[in-house]
N, C-alpha and C. Protein backbone atom coordinates (compact mmCIF):
# COMPACT_ATOMS: atom_id res chain seq x y z
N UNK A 1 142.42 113.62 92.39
CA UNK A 1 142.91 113.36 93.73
C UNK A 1 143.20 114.69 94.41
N UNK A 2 142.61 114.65 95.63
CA UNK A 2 143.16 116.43 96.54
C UNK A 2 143.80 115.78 97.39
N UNK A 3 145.09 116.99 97.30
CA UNK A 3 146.10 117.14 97.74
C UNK A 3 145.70 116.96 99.97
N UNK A 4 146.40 116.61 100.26
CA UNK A 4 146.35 116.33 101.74
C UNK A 4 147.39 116.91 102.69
N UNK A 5 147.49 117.66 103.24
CA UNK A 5 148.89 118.68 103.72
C UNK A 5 149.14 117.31 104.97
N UNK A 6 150.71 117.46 105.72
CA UNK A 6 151.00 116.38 106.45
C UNK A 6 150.63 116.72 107.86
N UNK A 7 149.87 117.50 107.99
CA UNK A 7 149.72 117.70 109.69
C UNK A 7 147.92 117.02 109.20
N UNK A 8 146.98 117.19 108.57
CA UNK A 8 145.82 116.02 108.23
C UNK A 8 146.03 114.77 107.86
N UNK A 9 147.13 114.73 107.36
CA UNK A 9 147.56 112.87 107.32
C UNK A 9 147.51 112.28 108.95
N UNK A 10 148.85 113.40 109.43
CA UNK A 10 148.98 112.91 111.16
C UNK A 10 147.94 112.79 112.07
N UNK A 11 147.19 113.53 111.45
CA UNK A 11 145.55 113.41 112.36
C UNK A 11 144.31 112.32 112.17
N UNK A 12 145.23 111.71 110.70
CA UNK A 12 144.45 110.42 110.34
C UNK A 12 143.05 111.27 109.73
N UNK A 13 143.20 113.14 109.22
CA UNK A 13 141.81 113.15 108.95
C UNK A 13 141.98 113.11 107.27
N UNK A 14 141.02 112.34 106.71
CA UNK A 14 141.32 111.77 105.29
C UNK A 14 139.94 112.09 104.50
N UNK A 15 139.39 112.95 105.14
CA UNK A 15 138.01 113.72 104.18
C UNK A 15 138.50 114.38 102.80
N UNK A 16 137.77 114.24 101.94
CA UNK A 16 137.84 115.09 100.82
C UNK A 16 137.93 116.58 100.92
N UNK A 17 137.99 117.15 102.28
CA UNK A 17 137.66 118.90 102.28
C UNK A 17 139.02 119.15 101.94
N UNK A 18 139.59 119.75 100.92
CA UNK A 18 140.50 120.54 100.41
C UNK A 18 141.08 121.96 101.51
N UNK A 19 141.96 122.13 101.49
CA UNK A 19 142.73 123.20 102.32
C UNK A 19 143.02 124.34 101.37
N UNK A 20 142.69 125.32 101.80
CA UNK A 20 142.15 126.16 100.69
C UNK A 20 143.00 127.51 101.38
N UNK A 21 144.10 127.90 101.05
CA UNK A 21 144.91 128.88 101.46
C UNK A 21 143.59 130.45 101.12
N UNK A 22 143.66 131.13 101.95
CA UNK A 22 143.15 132.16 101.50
C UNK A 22 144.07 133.64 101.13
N UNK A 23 144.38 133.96 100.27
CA UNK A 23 145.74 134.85 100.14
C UNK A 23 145.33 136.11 101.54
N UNK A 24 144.06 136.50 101.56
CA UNK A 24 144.12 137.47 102.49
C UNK A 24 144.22 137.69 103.89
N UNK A 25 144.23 136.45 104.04
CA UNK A 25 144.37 135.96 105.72
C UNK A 25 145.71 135.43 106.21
N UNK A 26 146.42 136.15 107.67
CA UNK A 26 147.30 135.77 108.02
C UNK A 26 147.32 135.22 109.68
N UNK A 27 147.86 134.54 109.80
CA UNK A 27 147.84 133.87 111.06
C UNK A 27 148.45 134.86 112.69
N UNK A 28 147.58 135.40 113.56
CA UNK A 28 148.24 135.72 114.71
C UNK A 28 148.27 134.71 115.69
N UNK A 29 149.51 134.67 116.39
CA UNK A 29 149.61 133.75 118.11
C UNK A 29 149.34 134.92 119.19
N UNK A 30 148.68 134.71 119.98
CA UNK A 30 148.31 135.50 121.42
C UNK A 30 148.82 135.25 122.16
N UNK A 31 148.52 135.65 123.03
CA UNK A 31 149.37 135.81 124.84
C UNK A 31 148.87 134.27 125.24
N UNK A 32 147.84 133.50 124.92
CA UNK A 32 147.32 132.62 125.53
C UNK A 32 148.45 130.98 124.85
N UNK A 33 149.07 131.39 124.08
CA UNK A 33 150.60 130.07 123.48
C UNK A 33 151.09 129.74 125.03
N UNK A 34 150.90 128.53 124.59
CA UNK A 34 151.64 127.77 125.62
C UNK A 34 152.99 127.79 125.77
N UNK A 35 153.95 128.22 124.69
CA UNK A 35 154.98 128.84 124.78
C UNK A 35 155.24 129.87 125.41
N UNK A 36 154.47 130.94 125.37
CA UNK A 36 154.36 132.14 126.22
C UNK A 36 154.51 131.99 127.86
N UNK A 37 154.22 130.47 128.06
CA UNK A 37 153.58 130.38 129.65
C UNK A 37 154.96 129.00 130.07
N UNK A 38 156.01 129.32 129.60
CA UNK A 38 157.01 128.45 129.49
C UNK A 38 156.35 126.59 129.75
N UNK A 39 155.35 126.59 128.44
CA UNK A 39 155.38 124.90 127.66
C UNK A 39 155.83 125.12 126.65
N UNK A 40 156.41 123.43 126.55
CA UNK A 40 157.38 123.28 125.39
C UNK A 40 155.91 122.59 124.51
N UNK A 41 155.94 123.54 123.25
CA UNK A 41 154.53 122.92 122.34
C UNK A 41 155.01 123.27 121.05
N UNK A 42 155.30 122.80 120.22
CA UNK A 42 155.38 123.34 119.00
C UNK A 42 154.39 122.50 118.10
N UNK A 43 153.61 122.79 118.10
CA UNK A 43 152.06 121.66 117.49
C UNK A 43 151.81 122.67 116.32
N UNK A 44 152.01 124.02 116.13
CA UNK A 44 151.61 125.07 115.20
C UNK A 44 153.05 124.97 114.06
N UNK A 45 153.83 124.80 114.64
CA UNK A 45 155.14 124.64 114.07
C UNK A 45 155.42 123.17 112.96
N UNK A 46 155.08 122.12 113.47
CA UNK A 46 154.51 120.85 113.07
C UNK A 46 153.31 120.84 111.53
N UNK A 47 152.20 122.04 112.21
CA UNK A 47 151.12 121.89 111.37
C UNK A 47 151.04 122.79 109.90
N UNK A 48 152.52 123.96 110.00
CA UNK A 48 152.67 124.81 108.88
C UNK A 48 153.49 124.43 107.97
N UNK A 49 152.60 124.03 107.06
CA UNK A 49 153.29 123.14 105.59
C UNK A 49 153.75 124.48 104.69
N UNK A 50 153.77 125.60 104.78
CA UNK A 50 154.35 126.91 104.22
C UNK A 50 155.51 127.66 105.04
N UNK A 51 155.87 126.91 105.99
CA UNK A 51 157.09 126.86 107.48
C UNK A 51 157.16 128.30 107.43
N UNK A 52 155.94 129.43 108.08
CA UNK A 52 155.82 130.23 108.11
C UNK A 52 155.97 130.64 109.40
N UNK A 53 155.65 129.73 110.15
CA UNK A 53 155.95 129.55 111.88
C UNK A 53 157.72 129.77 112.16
N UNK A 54 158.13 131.04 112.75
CA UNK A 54 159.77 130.02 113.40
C UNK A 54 159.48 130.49 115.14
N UNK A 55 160.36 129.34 115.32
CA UNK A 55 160.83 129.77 116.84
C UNK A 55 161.78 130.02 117.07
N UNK A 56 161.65 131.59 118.06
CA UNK A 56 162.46 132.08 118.63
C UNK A 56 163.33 131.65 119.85
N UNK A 57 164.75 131.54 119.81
CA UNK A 57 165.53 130.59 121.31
C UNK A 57 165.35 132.08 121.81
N UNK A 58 165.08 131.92 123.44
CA UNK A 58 165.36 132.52 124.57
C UNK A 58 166.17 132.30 125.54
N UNK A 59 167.45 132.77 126.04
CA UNK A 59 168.32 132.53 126.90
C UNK A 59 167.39 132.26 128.13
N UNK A 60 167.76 130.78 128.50
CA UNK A 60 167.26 130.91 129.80
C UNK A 60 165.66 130.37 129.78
N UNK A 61 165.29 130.08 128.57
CA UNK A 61 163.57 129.82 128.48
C UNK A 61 163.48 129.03 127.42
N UNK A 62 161.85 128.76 127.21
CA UNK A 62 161.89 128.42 125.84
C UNK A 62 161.18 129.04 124.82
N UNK A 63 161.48 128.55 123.52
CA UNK A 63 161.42 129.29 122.49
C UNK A 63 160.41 129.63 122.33
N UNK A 64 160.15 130.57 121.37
CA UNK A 64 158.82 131.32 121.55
C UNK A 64 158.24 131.32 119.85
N UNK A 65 156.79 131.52 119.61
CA UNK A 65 157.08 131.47 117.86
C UNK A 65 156.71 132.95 117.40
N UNK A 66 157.03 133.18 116.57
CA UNK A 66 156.68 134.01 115.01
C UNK A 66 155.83 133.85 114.25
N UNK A 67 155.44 134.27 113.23
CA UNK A 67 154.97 134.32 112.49
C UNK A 67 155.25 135.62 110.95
N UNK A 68 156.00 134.46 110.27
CA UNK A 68 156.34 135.17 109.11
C UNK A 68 155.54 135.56 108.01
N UNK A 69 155.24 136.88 108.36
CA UNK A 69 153.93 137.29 107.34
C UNK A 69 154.08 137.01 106.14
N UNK A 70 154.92 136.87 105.05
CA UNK A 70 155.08 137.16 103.58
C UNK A 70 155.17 135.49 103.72
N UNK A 71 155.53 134.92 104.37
CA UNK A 71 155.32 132.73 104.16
C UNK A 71 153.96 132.58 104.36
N UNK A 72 152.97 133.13 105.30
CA UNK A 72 151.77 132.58 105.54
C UNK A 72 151.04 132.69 104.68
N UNK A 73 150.73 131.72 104.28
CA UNK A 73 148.74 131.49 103.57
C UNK A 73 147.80 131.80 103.90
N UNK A 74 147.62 131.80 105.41
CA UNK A 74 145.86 131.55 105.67
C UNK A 74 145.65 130.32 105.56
N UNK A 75 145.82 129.45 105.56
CA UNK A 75 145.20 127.98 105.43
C UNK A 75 144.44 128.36 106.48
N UNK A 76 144.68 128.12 107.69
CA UNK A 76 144.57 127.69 109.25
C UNK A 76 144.96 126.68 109.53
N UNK A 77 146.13 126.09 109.28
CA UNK A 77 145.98 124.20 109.79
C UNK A 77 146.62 124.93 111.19
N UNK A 78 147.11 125.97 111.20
CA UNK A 78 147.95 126.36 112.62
C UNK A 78 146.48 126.25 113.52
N UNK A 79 145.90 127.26 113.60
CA UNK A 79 145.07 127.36 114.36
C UNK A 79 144.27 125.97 114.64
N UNK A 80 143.96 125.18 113.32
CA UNK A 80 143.67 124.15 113.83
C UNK A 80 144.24 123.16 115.21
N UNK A 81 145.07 123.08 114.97
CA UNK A 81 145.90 121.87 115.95
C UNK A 81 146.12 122.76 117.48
N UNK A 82 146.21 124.15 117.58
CA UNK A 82 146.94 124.98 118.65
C UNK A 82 146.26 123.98 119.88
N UNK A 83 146.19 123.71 121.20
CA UNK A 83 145.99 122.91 122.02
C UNK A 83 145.23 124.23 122.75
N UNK A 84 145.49 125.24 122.72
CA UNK A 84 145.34 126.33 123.95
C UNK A 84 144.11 127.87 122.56
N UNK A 85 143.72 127.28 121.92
CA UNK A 85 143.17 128.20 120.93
C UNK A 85 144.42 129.88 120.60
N UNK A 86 145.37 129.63 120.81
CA UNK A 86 145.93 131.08 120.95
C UNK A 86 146.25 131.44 119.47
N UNK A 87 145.87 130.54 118.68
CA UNK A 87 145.99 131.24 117.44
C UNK A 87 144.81 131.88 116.42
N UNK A 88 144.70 132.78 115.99
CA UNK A 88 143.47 132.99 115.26
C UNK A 88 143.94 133.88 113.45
N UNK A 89 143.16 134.05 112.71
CA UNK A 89 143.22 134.33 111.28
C UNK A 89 142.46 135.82 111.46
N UNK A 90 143.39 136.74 110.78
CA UNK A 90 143.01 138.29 110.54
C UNK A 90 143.43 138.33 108.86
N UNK A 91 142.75 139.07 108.79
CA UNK A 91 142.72 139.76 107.49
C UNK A 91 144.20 140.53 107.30
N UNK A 92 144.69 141.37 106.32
CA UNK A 92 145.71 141.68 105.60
C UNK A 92 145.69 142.98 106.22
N UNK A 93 144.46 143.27 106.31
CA UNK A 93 144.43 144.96 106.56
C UNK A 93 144.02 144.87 108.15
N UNK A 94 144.01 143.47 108.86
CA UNK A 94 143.86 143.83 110.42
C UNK A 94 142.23 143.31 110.98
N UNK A 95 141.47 142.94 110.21
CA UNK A 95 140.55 142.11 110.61
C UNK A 95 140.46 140.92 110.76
N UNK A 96 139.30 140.88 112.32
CA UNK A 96 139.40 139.19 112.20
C UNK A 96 138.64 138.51 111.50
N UNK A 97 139.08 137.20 111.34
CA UNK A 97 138.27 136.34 109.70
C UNK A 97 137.71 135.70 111.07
């Protein structure tokens, strides 16, 4: 039986493709987060089963996220779900995957 992380349950997607952390890949958010552009979205936050994502409170705004390098995997389920593509997977040493 493979394991099913809970943001592919929520999506109802129930394929056999395994989620396959890659140790060398870490997750960046861009300028293009809907957070950035004061929407309330936490869909990346939701989708990180390694709660590598936090959000930051802003006086006066809303929260903004992170990304905690030494929690992230690389899966991508973040990037998966982002609504606005602003997330993407780089390498350890700064390349993009």
């Amino acid at each position: 039986m493979s394991a099913i992380t809970r943001a592919r349950f929520l999506r109802g997607d129930w394929g056999a493709r395994p989620v396959s952390p890659s140790p060398d890949a870490l997750a960046r958010i861009s300028g293009l987060c809907l957070a950035f552009r004061a929407v309330h979205c936490r869909s990346c936050l939701e989708a990180c089963e390694a709660e590598a994502i936090r959000f930051l409170p802003r006086l006066g705004g809303i929260s903004t996220p992170t990304i905690v390098d030494y929690d992230c995997t690389g899966c991508g389920e973040c990037r998966d779900v982002c609504p606005a593509r602003a997330i993407t997977l780089v390498s350890r040493t700064g390349e993009k995957q």
